[in-house]
Protein backbone atom coordinates (compact mmCIF):
# COMPACT_ATOMS: atom_id res chain seq x y z
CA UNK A 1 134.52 112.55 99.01
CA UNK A 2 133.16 108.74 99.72
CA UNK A 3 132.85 109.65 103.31
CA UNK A 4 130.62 112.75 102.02
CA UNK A 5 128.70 110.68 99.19
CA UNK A 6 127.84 107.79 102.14
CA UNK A 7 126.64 110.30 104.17
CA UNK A 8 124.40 111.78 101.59
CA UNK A 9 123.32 108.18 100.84
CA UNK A 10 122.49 107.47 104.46
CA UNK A 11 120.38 110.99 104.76
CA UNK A 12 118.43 110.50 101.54
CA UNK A 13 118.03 106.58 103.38
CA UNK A 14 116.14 107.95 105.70
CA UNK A 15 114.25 110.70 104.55
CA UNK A 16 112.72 108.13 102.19
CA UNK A 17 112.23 105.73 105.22
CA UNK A 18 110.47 108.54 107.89
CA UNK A 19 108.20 109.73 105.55
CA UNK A 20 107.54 106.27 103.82
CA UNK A 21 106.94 105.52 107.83
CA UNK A 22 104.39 108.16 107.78
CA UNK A 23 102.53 107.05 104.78
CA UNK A 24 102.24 103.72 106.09
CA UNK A 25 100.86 105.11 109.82
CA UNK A 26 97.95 106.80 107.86
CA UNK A 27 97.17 103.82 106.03
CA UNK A 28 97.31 101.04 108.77
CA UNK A 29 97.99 102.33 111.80
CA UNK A 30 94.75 104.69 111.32
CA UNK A 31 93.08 104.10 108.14
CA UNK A 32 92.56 100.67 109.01
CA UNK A 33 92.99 100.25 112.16
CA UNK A 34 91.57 102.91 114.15
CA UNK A 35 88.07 101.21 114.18
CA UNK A 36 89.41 98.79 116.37
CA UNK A 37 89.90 101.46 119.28
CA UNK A 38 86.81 103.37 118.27
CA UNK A 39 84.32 100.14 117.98
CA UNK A 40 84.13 100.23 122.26
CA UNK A 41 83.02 103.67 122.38
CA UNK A 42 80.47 103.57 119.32
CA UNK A 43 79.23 100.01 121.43
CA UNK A 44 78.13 102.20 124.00
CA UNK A 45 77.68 105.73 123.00
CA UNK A 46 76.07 104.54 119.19
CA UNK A 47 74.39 100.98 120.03
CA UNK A 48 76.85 99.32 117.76
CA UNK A 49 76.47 95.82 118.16
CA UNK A 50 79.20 93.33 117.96
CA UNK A 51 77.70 91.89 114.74
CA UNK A 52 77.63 95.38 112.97
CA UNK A 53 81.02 95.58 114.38
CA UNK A 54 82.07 93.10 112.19
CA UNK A 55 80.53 93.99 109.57
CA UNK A 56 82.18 97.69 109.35
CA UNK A 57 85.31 95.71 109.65
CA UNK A 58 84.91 93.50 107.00
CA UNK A 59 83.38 95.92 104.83
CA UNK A 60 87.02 97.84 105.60
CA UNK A 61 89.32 94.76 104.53
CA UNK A 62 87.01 94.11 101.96
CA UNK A 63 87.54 97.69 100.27
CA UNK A 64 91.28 96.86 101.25
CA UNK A 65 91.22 93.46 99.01
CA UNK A 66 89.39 95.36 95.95
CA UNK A 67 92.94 98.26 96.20
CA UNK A 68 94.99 95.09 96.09
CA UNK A 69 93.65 93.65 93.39
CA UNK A 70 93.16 96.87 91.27
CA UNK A 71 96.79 97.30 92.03
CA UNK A 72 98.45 94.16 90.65
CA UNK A 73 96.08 94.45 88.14
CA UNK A 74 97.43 98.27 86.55
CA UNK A 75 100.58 98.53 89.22
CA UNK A 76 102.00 101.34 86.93
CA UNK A 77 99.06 104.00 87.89
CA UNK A 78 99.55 102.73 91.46
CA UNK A 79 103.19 103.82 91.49
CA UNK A 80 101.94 107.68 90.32
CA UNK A 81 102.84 110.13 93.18
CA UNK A 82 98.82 111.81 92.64
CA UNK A 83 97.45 108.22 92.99
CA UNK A 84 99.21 108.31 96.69
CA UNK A 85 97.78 111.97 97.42
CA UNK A 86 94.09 111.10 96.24
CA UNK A 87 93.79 108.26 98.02
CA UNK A 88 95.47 110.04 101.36
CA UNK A 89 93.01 113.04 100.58
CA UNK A 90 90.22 110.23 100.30
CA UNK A 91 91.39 108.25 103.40
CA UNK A 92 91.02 111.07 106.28
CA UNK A 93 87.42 112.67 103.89
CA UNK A 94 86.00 109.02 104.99
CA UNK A 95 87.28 109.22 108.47
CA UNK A 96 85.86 112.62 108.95
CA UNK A 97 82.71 111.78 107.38
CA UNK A 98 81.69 108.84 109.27
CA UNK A 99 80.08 110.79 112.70
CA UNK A 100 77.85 112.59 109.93
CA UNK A 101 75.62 109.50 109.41
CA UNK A 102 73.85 106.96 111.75
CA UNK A 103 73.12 104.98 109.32
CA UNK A 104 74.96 101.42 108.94
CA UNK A 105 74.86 101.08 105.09
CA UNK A 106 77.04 104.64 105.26
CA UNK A 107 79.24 103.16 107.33
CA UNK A 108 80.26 100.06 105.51
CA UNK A 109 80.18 102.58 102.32
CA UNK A 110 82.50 104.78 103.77
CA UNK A 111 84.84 102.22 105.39
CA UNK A 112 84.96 100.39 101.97
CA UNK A 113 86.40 103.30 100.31
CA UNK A 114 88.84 103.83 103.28
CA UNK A 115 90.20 100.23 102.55
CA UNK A 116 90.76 100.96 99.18
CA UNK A 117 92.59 103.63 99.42
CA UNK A 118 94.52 102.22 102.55
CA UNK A 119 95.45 99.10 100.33
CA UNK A 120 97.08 102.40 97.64
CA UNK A 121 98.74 104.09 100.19
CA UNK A 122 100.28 100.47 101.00
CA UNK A 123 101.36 99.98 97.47
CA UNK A 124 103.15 103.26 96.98
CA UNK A 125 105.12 103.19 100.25
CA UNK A 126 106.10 99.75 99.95
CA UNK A 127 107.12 100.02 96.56
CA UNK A 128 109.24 102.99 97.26
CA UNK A 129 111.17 101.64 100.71
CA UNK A 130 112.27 98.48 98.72
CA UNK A 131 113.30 100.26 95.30
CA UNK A 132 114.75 103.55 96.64
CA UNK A 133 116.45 103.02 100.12
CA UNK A 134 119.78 102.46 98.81
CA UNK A 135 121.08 98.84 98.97
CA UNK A 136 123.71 99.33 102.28
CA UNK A 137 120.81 100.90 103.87
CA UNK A 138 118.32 98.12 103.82
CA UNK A 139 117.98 97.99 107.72
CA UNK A 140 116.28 101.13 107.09
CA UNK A 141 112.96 99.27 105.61
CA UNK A 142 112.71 97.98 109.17
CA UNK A 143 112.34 100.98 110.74
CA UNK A 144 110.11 102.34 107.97
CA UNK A 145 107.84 99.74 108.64
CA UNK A 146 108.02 100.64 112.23
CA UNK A 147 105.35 103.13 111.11
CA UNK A 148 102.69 100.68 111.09
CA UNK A 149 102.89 99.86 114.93
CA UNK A 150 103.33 104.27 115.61
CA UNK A 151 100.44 104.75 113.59
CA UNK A 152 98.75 101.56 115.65
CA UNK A 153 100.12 103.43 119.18
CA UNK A 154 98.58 106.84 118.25
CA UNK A 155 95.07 105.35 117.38
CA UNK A 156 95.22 103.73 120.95
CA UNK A 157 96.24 106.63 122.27
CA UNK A 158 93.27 108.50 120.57
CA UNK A 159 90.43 106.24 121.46
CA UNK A 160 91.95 106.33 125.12
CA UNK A 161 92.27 110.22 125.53
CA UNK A 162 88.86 110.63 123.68
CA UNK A 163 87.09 108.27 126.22
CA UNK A 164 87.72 110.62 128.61
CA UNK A 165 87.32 113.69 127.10
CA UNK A 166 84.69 113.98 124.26
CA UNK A 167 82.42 110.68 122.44
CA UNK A 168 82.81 108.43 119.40
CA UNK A 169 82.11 111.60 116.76
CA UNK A 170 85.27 113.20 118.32
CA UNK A 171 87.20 110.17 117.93
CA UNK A 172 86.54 110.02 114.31
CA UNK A 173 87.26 113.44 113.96
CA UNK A 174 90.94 113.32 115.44
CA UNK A 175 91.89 110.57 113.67
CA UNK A 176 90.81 111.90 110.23
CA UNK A 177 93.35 114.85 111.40
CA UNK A 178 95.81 112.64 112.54
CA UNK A 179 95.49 111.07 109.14
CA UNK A 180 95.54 113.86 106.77
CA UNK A 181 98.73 115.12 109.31
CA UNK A 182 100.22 112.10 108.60
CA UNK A 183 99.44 112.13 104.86
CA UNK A 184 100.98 115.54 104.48
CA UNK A 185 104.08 114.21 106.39
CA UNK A 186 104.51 112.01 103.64
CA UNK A 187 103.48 113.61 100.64
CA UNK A 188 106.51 113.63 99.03
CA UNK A 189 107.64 110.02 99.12
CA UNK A 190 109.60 109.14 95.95
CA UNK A 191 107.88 107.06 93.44
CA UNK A 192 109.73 103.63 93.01
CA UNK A 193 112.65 102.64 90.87
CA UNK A 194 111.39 100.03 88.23
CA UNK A 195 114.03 96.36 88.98
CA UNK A 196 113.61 93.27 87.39
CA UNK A 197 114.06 89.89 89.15
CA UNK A 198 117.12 87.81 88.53
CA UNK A 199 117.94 84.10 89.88
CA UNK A 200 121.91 83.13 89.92
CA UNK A 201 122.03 80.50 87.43
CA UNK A 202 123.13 77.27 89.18
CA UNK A 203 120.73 78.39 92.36
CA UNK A 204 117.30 77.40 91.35
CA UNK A 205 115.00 75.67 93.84
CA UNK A 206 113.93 72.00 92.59
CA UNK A 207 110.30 71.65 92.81
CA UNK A 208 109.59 74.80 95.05
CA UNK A 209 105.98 74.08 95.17
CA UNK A 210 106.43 71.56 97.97
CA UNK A 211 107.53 74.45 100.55
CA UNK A 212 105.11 76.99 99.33
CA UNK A 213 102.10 75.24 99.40
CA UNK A 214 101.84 74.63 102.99
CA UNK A 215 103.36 78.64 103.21
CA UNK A 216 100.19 79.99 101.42
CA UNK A 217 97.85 77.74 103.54
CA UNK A 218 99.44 78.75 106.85
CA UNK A 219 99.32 82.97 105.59
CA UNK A 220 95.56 82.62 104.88
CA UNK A 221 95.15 80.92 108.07
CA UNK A 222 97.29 83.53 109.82
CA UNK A 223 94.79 86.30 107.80
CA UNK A 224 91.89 84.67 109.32
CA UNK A 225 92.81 83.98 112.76
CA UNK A 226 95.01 87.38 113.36
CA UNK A 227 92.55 89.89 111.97
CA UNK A 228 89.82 88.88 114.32
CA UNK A 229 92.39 89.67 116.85
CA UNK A 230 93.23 93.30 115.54
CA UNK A 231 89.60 93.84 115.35
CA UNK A 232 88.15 93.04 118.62
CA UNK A 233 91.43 92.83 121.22
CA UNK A 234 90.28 96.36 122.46
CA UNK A 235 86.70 95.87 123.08
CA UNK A 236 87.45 92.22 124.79
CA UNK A 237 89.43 94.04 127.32
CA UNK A 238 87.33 96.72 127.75
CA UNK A 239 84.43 94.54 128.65
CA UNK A 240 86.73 92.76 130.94
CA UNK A 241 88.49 95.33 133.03
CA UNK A 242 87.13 98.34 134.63
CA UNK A 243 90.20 100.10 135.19
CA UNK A 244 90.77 101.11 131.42
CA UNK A 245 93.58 98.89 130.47
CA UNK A 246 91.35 98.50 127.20
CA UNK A 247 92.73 102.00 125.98
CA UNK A 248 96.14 101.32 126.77
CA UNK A 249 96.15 97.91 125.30
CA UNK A 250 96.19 98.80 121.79
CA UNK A 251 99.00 101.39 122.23
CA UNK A 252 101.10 98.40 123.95
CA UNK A 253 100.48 96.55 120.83
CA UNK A 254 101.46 99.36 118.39
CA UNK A 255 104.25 100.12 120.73
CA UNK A 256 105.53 96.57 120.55
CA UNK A 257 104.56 96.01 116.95
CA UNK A 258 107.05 99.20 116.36
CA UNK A 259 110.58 97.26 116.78
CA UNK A 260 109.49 93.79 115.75
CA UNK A 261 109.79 93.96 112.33
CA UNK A 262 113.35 94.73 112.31
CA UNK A 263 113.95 92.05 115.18
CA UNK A 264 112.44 89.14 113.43
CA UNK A 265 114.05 90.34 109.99
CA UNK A 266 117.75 90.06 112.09
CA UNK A 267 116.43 86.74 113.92
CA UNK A 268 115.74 85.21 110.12
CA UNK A 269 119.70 85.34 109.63
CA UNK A 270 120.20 82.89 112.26
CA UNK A 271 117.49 80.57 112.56
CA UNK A 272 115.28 79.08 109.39
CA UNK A 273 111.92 80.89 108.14
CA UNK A 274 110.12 77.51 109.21
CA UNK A 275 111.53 77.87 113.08
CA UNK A 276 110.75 81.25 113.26
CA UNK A 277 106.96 81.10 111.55
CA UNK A 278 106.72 78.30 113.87
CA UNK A 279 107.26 80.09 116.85
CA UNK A 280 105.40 83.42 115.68
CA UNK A 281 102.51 81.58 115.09
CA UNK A 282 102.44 79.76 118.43
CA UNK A 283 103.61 83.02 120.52
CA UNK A 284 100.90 84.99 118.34
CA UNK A 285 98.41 82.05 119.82
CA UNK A 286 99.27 81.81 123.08
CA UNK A 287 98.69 85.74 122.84
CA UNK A 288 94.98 85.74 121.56
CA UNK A 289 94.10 82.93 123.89
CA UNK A 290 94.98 85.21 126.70
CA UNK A 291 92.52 87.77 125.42
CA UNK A 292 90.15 85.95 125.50
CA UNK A 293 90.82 85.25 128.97
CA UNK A 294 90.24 88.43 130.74
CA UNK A 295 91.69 89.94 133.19
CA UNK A 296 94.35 92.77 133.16
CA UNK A 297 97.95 91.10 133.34
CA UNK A 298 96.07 88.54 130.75
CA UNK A 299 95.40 91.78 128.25
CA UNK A 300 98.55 93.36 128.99
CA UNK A 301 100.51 89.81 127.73
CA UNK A 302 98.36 89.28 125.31
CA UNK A 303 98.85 93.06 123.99
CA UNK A 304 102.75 92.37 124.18
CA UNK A 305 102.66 88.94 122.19
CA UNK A 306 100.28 90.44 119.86
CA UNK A 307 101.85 93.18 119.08
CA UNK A 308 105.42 91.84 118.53
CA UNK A 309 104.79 89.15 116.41
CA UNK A 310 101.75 89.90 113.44
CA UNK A 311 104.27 92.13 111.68
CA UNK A 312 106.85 89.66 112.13
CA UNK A 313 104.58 86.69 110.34
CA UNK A 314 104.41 88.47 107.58
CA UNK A 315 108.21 89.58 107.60
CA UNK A 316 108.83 85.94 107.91
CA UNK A 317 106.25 84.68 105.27
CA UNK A 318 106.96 87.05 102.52
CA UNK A 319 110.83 86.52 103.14
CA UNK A 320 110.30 82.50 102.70
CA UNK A 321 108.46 82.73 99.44
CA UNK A 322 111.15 85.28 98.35
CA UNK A 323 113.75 82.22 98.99
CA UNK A 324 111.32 79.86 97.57
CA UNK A 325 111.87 81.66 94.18
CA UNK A 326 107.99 81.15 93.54
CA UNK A 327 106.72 83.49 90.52
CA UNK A 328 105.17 86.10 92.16
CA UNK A 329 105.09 84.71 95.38
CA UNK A 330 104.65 88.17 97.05
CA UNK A 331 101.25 88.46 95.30
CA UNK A 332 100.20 85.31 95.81
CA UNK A 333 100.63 85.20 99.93
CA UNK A 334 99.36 89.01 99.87
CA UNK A 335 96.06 88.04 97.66
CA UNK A 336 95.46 84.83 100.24
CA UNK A 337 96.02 87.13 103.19
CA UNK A 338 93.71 89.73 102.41
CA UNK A 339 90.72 87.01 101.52
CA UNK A 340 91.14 85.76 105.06
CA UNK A 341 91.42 88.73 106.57
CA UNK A 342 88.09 89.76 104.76
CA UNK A 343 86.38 86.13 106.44
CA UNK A 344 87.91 86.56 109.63
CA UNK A 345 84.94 88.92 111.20
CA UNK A 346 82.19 86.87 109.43
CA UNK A 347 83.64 83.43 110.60
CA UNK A 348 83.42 84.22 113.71
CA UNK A 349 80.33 86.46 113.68
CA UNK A 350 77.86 83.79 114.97
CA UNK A 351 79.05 83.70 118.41
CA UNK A 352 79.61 87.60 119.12
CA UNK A 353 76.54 87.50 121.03
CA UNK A 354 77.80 86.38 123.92
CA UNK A 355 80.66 88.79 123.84
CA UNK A 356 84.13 88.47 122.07
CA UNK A 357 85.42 85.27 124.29
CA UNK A 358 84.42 82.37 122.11
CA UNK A 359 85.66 84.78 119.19
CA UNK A 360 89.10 85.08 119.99
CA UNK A 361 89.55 81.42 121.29
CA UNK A 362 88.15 80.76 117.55
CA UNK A 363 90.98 82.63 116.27
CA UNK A 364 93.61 81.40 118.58
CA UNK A 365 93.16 77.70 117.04
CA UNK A 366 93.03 78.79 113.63
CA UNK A 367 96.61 80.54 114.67
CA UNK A 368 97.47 77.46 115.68
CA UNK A 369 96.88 75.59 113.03
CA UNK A 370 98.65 78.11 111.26
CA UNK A 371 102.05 77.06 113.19
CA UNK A 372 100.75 73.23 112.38
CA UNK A 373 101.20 73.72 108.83
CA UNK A 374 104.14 75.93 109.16
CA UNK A 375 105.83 73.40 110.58
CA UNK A 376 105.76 71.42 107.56
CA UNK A 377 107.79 73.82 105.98
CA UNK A 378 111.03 72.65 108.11
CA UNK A 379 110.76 69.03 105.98
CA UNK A 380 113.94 68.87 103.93
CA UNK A 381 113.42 72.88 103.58
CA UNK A 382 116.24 74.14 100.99
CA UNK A 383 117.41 76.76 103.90
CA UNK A 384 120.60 77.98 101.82
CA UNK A 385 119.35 78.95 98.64
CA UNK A 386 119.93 82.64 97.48
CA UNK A 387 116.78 84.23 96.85
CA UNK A 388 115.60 86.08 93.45
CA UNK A 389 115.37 89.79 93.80
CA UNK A 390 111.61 90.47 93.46
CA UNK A 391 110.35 92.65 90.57
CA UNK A 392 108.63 95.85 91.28
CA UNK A 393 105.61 94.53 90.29
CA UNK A 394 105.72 92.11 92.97
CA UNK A 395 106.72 94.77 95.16
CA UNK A 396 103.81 96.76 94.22
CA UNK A 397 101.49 93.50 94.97
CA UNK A 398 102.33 93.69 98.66
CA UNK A 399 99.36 94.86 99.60
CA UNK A 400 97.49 93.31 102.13
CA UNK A 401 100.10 93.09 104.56
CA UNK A 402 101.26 96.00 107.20
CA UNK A 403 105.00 95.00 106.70
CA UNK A 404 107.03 93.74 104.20
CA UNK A 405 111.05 93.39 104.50
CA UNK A 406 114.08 92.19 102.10
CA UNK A 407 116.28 89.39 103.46
């Protein structure tokens, strides 16, 4: 009978987790981040320039930051099952209906409600993976936030098989199919299980605030530097190579970005949060700078680094202001991320007229400086405390981050 009951437990695990995984695809993978495959061939089939390019994008994380907001603000509508379906429904309408226009104000419109909605979709999924999944099953949030890096792989894989066969109105096209496939994949994701947070007494963190400060300073800074990154890594190698490693790069990254969640999540049970952001950050660097470098082994490494380590920062963040024991530290980091990842494109939009060099080496030293303040974290850094069990409203605030994972 327990044999049975575990294995009914472990089936429900990941039913919850694969279509949870499929949610979250539709949402980042290709709500949000499909653009970033797409912006080469609208450059040259649609006149985009890089400046517009930034724009669409920002208008995108902007709409993203307003769903965020809107959903700490009134979390119980955003954990309604029809909430999750509208806002799929509306996700893959906007995708479909951005080759009917021309016109750039359309655009940002459209791409405004996209965020939105992909900041709901977030919400709902993330809620349910960390309330539902059963306890024993936890490793199974890793994988469901593998779905982020498939859905990342498939929009690469798009905007790569589209080059070749059809223009930038087919691309948008697919994806809003791929979307609503992905949505209907999903569609019945559980709602999540309301939990209240508890601290063992005895285990409370003296002046916390001293850790999370320089945390929150090195997320936003991590927002800033990594989204320019996600935004323009595919059109930097495009105009580099000729051979069409551009295409593939952004499946490499999805590809990598698949099993790194769950591999930085195990790594954090061995080494500190402050080591590990540390070295994220500096991989995550090291990664951009060789974007902006050219060249195809450069793109390829920098595709790989890229890839397997912006799902992990945020693994690794979230995680340490969990342990911090910070009052809802999970909206706090998610609020600051999403405001930088909204100034990321317009920091760095004065220099995209020379191309997207000076762009990325921009956001490889805020990165940096990211890992510079994260290293203050390792000063006298209370590395044994039990962490509080978040609420579900602080679940439900996680919204401006593509994965999110228990320790």
């Amino acid at each position: 009978m327990m044999g049975r009951c575990s294995t009914g437990a472990a089936t429900t695990g990941w039913r919850v987790a694969l279509r949870a995984a499929a949610i979250l695809a539709a949402a980042v993978g290709v709500g949000r981040f499909v653009f970033t495959p797409i912006l080469p061939l609208m450059q040259h089939q649609a006149d985009v320039s890089a400046q517009l390019g930034a724009g669409i994008a920002t208008a995108n994380y902007a709409g993203y930051l307003a769903g965020a907001v809107a959903a700490m603000i009134a979390p119980g509508l955003f954990r309604r099952r029809v909430t999750l379906r509208v806002s799929g429904i509306a996700v893959a309408a906007t995708l479909a209906a951005m080759p009917l226009s021309v016109v750039p104000a359309v655009w940002i419109a459209l791409r405004v409600i996209a965020g939105a909605g992909s900041a709901v979709m977030f919400v709902y999924a993330a809620s349910s993976v960390l309330t539902v999944i059963p306890a024993h099953a936890r490793h199974l949030t890793g994988w469901a936030y593998g779905g982020v890096g498939a859905g990342i792989a498939a929009s690469g894989l798009l905007g790569l098989v589209v080059g070749v066969v059809g223009d930038w109105h087919v691309a948008w096209w697919v994806a809003a199919v791929l979307t609503a496939g992905l949505v209907a994949a999903g569609w019945n994701v559980p709602a999540s299980v309301r939990r209240d947070a508890t601290v063992s007494p005895g285990s409370a963190i003296h002046r916390p605030h001293r850790w999370f400060a320089p945390l929150v300073l090195s997320y936003f800074l991590e927002g800033v530097g990594y989204i320019v990154a996600g935004t323009f890594l595919v059109a930097a190698a495009s105009g580099h190579s000729g051979d069409g490693i551009g295409g593939l790069v952004w499946i490499i990254v999805g590809a990598t970005a698949v099993p790194s969640c769950a591999l930085w999540a195990w790594l954090s049970t061995r080494w500190s949060y402050p080591v590990l952001l540390t070295v994220a950050l500096l991989a995550q660097a090291a990664g951009i700078a060789l974007a902006a470098a050219g060249g195809t082994g450069y793109s390829i490494a920098a595709a790989v680094l890229f890839g397997g380590t912006f799902m992990g920062v945020t693994v690794l963040s979230l995680a340490a202001g969990s342990h911090l024991q910070i009052s809802a530290a999970v909206a706090i980091l998610s609020a600051v991320y999403a405001v930088g990842q909204a100034l990321g494109p317009l920091v760095v939009a004065p220099v995209l007229d020379g191309g997207f060099r000076d762009a990325l080496l921009i956001a490889a030293v805020i990165v940096a400086l990211a890992a510079l303040v994260s290293g203050l974290l390792r000063i006298r850094f209370p590395h044994h405390r039990p962490a509080a069990s978040p609420s579900n409203d602080d679940v439900a605030a996680m919204t401006a981050t593509p994965v999110v994972l228990e320790r």
